[in-house]
C-alpha atoms as a PDB file:
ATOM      1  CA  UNK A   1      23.099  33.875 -17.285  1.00  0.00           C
ATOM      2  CA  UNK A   2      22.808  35.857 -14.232  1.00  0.00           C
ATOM      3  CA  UNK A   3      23.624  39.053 -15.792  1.00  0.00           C
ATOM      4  CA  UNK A   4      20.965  38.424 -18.655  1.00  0.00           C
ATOM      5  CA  UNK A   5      19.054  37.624 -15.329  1.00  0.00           C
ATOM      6  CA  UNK A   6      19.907  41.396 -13.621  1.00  0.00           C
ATOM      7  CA  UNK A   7      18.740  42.937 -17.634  1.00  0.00           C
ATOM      8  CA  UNK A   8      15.509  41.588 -17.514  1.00  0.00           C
ATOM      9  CA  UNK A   9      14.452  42.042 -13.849  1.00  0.00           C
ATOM     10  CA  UNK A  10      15.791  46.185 -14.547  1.00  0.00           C
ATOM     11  CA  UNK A  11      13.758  45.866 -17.666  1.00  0.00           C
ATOM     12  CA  UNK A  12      10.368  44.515 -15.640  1.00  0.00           C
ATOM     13  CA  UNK A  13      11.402  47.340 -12.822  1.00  0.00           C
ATOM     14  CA  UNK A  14      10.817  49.696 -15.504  1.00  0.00           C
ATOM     15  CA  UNK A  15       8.520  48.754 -17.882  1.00  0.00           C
ATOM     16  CA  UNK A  16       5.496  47.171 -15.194  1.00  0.00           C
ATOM     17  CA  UNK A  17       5.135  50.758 -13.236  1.00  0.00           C
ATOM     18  CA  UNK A  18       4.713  52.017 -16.738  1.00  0.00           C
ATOM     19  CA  UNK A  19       1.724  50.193 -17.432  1.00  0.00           C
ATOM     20  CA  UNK A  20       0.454  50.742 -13.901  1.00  0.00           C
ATOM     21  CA  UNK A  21       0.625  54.034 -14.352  1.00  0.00           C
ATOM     22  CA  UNK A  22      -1.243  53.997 -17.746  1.00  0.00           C
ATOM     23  CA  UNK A  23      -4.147  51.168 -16.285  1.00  0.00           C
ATOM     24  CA  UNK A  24      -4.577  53.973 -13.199  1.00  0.00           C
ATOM     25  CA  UNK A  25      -5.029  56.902 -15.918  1.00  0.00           C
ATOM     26  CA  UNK A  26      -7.435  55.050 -18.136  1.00  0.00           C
ATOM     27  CA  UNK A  27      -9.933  53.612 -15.104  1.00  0.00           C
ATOM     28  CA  UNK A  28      -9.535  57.245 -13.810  1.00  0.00           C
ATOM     29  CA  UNK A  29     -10.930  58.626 -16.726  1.00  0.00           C
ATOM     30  CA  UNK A  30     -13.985  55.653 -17.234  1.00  0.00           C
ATOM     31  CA  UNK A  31     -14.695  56.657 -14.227  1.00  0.00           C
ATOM     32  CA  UNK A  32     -15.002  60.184 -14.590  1.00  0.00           C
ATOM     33  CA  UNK A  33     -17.073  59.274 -17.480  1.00  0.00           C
ATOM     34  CA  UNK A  34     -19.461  57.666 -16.019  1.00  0.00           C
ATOM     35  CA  UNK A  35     -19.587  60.509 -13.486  1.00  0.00           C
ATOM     36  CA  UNK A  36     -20.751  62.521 -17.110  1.00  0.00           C
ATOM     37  CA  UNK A  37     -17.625  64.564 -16.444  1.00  0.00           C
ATOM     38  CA  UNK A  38     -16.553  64.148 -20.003  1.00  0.00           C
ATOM     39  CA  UNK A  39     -13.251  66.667 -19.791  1.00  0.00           C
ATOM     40  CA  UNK A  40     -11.753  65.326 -17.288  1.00  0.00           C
ATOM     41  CA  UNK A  41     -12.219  61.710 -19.224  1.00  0.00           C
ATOM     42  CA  UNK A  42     -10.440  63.104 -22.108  1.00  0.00           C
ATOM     43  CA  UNK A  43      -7.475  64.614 -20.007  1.00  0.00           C
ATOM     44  CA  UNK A  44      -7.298  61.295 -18.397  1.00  0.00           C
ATOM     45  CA  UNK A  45      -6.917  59.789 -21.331  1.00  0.00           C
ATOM     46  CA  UNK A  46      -4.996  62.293 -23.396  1.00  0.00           C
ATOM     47  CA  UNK A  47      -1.918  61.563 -21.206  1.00  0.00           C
ATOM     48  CA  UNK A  48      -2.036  57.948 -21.930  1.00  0.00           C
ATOM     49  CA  UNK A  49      -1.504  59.058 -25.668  1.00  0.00           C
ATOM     50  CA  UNK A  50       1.058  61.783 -24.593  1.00  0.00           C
ATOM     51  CA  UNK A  51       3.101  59.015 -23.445  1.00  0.00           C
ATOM     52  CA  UNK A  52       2.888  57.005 -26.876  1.00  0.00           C
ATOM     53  CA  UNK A  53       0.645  54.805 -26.471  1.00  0.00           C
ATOM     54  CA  UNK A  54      -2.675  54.053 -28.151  1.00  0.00           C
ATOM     55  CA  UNK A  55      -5.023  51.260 -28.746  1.00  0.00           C
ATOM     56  CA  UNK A  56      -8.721  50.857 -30.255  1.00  0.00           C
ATOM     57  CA  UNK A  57     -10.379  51.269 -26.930  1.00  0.00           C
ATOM     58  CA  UNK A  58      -8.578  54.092 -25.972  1.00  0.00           C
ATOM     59  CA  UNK A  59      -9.593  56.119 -29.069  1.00  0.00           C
ATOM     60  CA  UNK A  60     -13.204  54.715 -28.822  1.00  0.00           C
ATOM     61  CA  UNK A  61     -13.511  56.340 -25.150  1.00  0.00           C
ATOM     62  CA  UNK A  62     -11.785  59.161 -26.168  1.00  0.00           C
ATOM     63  CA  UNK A  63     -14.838  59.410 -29.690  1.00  0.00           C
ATOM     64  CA  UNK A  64     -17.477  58.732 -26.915  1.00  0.00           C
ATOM     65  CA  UNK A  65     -16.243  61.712 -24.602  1.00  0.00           C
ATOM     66  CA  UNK A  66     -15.938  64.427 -27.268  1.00  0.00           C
ATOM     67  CA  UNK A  67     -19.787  63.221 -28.938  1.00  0.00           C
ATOM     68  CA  UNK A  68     -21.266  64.189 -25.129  1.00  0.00           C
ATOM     69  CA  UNK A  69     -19.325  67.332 -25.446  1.00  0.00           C
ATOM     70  CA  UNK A  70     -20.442  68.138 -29.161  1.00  0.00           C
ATOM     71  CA  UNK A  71     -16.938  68.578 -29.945  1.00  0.00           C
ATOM     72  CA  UNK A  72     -17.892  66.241 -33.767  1.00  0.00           C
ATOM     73  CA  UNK A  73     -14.754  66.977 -35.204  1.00  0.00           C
ATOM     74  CA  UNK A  74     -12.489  65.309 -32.395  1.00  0.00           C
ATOM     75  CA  UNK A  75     -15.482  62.633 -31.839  1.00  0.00           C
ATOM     76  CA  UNK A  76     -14.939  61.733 -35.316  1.00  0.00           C
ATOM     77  CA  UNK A  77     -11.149  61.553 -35.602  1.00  0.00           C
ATOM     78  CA  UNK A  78     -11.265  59.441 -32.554  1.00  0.00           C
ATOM     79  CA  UNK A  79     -13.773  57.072 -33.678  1.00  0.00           C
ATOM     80  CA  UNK A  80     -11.833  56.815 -36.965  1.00  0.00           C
ATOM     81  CA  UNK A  81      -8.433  56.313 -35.396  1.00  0.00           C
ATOM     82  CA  UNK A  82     -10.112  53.568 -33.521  1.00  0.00           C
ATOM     83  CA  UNK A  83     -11.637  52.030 -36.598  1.00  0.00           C
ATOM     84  CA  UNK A  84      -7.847  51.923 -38.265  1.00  0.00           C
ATOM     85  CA  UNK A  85      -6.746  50.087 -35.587  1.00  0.00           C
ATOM     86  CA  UNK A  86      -9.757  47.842 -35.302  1.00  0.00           C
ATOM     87  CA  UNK A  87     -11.451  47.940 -38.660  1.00  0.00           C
ATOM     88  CA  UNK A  88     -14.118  45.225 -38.131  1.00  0.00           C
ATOM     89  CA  UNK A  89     -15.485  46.633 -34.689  1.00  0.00           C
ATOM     90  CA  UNK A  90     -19.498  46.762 -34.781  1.00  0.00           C
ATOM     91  CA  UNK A  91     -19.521  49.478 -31.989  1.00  0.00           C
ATOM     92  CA  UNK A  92     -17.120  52.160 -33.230  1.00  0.00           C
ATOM     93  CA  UNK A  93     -18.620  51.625 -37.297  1.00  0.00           C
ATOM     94  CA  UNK A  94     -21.951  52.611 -35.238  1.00  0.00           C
ATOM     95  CA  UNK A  95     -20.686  55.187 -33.195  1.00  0.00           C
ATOM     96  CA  UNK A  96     -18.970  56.676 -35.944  1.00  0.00           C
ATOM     97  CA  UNK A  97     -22.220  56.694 -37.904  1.00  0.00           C
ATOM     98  CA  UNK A  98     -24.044  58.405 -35.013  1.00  0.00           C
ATOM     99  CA  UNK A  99     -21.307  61.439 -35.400  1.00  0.00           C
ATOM    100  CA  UNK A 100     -20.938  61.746 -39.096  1.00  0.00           C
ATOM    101  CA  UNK A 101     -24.455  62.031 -39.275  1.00  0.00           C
ATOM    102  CA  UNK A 102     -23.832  65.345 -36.563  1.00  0.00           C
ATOM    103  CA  UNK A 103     -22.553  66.761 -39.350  1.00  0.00           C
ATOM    104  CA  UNK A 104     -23.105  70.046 -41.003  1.00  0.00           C
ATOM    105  CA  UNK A 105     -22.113  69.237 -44.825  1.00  0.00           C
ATOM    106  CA  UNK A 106     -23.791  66.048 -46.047  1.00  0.00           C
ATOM    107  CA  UNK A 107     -21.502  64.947 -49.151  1.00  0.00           C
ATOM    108  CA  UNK A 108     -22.362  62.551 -52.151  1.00  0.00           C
ATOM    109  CA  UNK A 109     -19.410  60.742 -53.121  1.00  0.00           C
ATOM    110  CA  UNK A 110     -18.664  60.387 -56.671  1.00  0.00           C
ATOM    111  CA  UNK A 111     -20.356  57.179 -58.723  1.00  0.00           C
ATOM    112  CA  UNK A 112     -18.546  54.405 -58.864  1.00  0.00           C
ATOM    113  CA  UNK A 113     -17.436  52.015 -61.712  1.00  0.00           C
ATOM    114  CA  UNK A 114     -18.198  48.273 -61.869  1.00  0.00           C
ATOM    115  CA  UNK A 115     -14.359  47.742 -61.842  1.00  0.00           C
ATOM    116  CA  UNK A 116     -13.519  50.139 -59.009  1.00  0.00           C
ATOM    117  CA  UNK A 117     -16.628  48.273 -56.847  1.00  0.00           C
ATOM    118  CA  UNK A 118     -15.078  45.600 -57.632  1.00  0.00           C
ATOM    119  CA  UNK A 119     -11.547  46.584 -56.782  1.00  0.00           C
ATOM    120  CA  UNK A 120     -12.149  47.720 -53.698  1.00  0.00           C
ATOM    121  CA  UNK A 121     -13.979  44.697 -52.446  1.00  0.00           C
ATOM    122  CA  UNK A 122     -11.469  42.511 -53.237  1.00  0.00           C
ATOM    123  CA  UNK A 123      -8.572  44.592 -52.167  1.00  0.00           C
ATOM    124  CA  UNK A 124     -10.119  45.019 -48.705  1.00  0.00           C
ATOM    125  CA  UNK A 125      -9.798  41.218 -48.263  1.00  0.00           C
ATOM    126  CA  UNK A 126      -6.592  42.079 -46.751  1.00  0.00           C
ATOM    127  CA  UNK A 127      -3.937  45.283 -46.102  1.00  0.00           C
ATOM    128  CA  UNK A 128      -0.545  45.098 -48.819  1.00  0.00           C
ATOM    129  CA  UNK A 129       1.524  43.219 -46.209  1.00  0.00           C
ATOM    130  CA  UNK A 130      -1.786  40.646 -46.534  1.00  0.00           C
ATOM    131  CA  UNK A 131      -1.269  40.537 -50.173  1.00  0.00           C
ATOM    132  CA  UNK A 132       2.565  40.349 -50.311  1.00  0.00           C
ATOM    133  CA  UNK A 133       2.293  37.347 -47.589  1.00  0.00           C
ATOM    134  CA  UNK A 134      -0.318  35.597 -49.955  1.00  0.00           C
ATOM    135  CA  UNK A 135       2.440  36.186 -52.935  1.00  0.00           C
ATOM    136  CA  UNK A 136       4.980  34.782 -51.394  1.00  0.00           C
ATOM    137  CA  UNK A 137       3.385  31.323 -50.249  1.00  0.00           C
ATOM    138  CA  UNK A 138       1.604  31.190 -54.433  1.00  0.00           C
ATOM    139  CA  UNK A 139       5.286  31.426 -55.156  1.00  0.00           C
ATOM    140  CA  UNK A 140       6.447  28.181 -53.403  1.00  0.00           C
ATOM    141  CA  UNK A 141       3.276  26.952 -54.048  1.00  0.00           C
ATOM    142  CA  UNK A 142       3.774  27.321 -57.786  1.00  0.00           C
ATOM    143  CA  UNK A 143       7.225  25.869 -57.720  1.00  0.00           C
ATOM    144  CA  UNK A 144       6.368  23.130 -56.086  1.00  0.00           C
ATOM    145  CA  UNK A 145       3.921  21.988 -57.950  1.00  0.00           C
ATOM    146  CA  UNK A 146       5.949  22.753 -60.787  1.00  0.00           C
ATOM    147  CA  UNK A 147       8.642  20.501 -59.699  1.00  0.00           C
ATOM    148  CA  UNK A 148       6.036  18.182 -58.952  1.00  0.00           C
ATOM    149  CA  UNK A 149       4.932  18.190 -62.367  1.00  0.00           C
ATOM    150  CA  UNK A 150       7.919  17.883 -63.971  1.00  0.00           C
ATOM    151  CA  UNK A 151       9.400  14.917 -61.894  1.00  0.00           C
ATOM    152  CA  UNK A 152       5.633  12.702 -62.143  1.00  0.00           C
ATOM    153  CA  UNK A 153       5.718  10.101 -64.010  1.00  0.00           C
ATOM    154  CA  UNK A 154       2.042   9.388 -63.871  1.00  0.00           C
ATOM    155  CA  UNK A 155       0.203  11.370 -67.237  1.00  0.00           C
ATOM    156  CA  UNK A 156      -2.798  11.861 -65.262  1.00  0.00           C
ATOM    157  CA  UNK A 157      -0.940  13.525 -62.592  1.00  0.00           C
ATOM    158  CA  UNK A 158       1.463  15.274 -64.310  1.00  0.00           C
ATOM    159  CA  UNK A 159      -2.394  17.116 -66.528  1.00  0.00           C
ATOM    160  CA  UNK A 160      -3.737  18.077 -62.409  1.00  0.00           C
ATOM    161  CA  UNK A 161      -0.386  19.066 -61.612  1.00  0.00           C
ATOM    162  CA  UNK A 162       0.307  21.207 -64.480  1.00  0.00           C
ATOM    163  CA  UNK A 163      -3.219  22.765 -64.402  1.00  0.00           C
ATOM    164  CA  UNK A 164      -2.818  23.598 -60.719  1.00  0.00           C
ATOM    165  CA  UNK A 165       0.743  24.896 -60.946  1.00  0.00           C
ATOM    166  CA  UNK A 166      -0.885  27.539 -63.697  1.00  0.00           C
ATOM    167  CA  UNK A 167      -3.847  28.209 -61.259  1.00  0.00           C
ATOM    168  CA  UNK A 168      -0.716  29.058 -58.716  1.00  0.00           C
ATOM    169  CA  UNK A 169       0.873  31.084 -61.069  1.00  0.00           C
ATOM    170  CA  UNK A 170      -1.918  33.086 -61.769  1.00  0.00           C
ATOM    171  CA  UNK A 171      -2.574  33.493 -58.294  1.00  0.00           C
ATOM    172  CA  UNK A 172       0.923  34.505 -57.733  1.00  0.00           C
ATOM    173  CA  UNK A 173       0.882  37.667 -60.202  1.00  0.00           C
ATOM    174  CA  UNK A 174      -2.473  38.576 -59.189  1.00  0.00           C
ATOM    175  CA  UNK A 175      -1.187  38.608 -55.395  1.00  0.00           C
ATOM    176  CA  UNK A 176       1.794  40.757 -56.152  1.00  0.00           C
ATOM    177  CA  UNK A 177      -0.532  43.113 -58.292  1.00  0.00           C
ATOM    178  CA  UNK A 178      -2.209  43.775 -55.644  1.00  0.00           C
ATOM    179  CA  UNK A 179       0.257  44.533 -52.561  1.00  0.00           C
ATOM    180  CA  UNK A 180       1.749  46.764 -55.574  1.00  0.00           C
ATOM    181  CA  UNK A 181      -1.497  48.252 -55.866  1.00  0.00           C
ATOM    182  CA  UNK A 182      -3.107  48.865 -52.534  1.00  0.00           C
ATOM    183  CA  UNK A 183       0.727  49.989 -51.411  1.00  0.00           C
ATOM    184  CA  UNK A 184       0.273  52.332 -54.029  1.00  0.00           C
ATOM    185  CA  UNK A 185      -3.534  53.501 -52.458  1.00  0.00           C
ATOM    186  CA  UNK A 186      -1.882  53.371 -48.712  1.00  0.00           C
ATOM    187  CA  UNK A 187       1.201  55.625 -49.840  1.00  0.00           C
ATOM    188  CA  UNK A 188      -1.451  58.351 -51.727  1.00  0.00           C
ATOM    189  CA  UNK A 189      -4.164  57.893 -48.803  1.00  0.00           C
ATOM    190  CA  UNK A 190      -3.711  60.994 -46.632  1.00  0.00           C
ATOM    191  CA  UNK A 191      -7.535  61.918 -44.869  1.00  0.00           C
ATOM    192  CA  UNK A 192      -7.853  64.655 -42.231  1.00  0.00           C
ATOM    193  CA  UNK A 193     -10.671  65.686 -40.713  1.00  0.00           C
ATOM    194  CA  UNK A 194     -11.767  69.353 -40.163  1.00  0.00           C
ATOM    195  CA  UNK A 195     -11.491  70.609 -36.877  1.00  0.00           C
ATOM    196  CA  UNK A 196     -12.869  74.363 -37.489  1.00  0.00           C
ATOM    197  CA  UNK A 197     -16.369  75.465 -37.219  1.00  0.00           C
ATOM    198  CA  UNK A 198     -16.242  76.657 -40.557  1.00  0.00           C
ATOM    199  CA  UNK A 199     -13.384  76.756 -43.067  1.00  0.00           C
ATOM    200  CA  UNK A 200     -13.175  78.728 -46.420  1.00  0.00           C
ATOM    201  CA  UNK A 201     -12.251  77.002 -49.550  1.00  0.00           C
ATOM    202  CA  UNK A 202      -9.855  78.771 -51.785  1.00  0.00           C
ATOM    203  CA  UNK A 203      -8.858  78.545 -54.742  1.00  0.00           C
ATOM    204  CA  UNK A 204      -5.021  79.355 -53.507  1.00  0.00           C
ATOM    205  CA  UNK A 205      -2.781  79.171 -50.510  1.00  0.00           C
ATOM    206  CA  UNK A 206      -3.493  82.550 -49.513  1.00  0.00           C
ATOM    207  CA  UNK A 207      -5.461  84.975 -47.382  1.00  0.00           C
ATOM    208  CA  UNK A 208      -6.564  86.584 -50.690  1.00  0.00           C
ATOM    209  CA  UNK A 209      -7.281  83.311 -52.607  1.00  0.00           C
ATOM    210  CA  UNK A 210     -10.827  83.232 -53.894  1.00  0.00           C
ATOM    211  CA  UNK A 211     -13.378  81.345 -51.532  1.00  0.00           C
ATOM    212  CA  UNK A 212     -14.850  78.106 -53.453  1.00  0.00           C
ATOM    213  CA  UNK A 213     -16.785  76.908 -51.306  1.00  0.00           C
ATOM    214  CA  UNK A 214     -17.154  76.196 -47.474  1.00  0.00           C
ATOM    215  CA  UNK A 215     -16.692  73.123 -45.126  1.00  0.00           C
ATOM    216  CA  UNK A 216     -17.618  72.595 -41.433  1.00  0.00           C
ATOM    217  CA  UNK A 217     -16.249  70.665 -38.349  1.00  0.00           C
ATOM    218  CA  UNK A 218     -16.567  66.982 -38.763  1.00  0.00           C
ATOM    219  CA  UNK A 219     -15.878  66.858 -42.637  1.00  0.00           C
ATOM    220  CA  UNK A 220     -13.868  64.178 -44.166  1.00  0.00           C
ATOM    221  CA  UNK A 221     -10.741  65.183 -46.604  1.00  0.00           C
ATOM    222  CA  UNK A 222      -8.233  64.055 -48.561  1.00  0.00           C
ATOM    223  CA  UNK A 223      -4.578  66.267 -48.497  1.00  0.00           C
ATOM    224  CA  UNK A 224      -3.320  66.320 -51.526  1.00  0.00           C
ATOM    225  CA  UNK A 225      -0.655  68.968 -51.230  1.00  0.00           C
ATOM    226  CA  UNK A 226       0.969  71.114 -48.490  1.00  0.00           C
ATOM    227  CA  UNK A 227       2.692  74.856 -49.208  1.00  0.00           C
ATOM    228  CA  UNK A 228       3.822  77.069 -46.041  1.00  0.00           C
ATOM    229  CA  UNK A 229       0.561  77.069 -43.513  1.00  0.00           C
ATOM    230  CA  UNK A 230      -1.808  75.592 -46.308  1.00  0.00           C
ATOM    231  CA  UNK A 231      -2.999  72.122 -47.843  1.00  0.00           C
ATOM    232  CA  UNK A 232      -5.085  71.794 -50.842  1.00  0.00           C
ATOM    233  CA  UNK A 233      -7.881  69.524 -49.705  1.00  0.00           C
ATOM    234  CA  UNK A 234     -10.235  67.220 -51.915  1.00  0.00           C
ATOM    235  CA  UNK A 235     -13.814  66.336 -50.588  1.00  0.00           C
ATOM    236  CA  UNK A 236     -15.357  62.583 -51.634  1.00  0.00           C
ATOM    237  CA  UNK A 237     -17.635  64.350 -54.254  1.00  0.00           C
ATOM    238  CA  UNK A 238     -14.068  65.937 -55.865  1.00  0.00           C
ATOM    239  CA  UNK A 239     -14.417  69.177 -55.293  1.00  0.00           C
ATOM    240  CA  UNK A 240     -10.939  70.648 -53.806  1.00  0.00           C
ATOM    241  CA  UNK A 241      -9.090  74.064 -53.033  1.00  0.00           C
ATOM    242  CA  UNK A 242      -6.824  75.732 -50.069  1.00  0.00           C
ATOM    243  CA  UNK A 243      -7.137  75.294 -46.506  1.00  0.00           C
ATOM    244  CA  UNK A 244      -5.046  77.014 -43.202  1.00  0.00           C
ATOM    245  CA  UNK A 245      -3.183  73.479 -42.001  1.00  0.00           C
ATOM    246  CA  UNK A 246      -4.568  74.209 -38.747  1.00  0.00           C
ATOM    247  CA  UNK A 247      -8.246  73.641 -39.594  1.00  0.00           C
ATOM    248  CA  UNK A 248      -7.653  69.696 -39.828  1.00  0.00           C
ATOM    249  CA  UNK A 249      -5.873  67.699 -37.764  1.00  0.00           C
ATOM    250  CA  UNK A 250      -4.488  64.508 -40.411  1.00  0.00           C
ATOM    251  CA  UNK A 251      -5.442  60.477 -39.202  1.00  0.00           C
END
């Protein structure tokens, strides 16, 4: 007991100047916000995430700084790093608004199908952990009212019962369907945003690759490959081509 005593007071010894240390760096830099020095915010704050930490707020400030700045394409990222931790946050979907519409290239994503409106309403009910969760408690919920079923005595009961343990089964599949599915969309789901001014498209990963088109700071992509110093890039309206790695900075 008293050495498990000596662990944890070491452990509180270390950990509580930590998070002294990163409470003095993040008032330093609101206050240097409000002081409309927006740099020295962001260095504030940058050295909270230098020392592995991060939280919705954090990235939030750090979208507000760079948007007084100009700087869209780190406003952006922030903001968007904030809204993955905190998807449902009023102020950083409206802040993030405010910068995409910054923005040099305005892009029309591609139509949608009924099924893949529907799809994605119903798979942003919850994340695949959400879904797998919900699986798992149809499952015992199906067996026991299986068991339930099969054990009654009562014909009346045993028609809800067996209805109800078919409802759960259905419910089951379609739960596991999904945390397969939307596993499937996390693993494949790999946006950057565009840091550059101005970036060539090519048709290539190379310096002498054809240009395709061209995309500006702020711009939304998907990475669908990497080769050497390059990613091929796809924009929401499915045109893709070649990058430099270094013109987007990946969420």
């Amino acid at each position: 007991m008293k050495m498990k005593f000596l662990i944890l007071t070491g452990l509180f010894l270390v950990i509580a100047p930590a998070f002294a240390q990163t409470d003095a760096m993040f008032n330093a830099g609101k206050e240097a916000y409000k002081a409309e020095n927006y740099q020295e915010a962001i260095d504030s704050w940058r050295q909270i995430l230098d020392n592995g930490e991060e939280s919705p707020e954090l990235y939030f400030n750090l979208g507000n700084a760079h948007y007084k700045l100009n700087n869209i394409g780190p406003s952006i990222y922030y903001f968007e790093k904030a809204r993955i931790l905190d998807p449902n946050d009023a102020d950083i979907k409206n802040n993030l608004a405010f910068a995409e519409n910054a923005r040099v290239d305005v892009i029309e994503p591609l139509p949608q199908t009924v099924f893949k409106t529907w799809y994605e309403r119903i798979s942003g009910v919850t994340d695949f952990d959400g879904w797998a969760t919900a699986g798992v408690v149809f499952t015992f919920s199906f067996v026991f009212l299986f068991l339930t079923y099969y054990f009654s005595a009562s014909e009346r009961k045993k028609r809800f019962l067996f209805a109800s343990s078919i409802v759960a089964l259905f419910l089951l599949m379609a739960s596991v369907a999904m945390a397969f599915t939307t596993y499937a969309d996390y693993q494949n789901n790999n946006p950057a945003i565009v840091f550059s001014e101005k970036v060539e498209v090519k048709d290539a990963p190379s310096v002498g690759g054809e240009v395709s088109f061209l995309i500006h700071e702020g711009t939304k992509v998907q990475v669908l490959d990497r080769e050497t110093n390059w990613v091929r890039i796809r924009l929401a309206d499915g045109k893709d081509g070649w990058i430099p790695s270094a013109d987007i900075k990946e969420l």
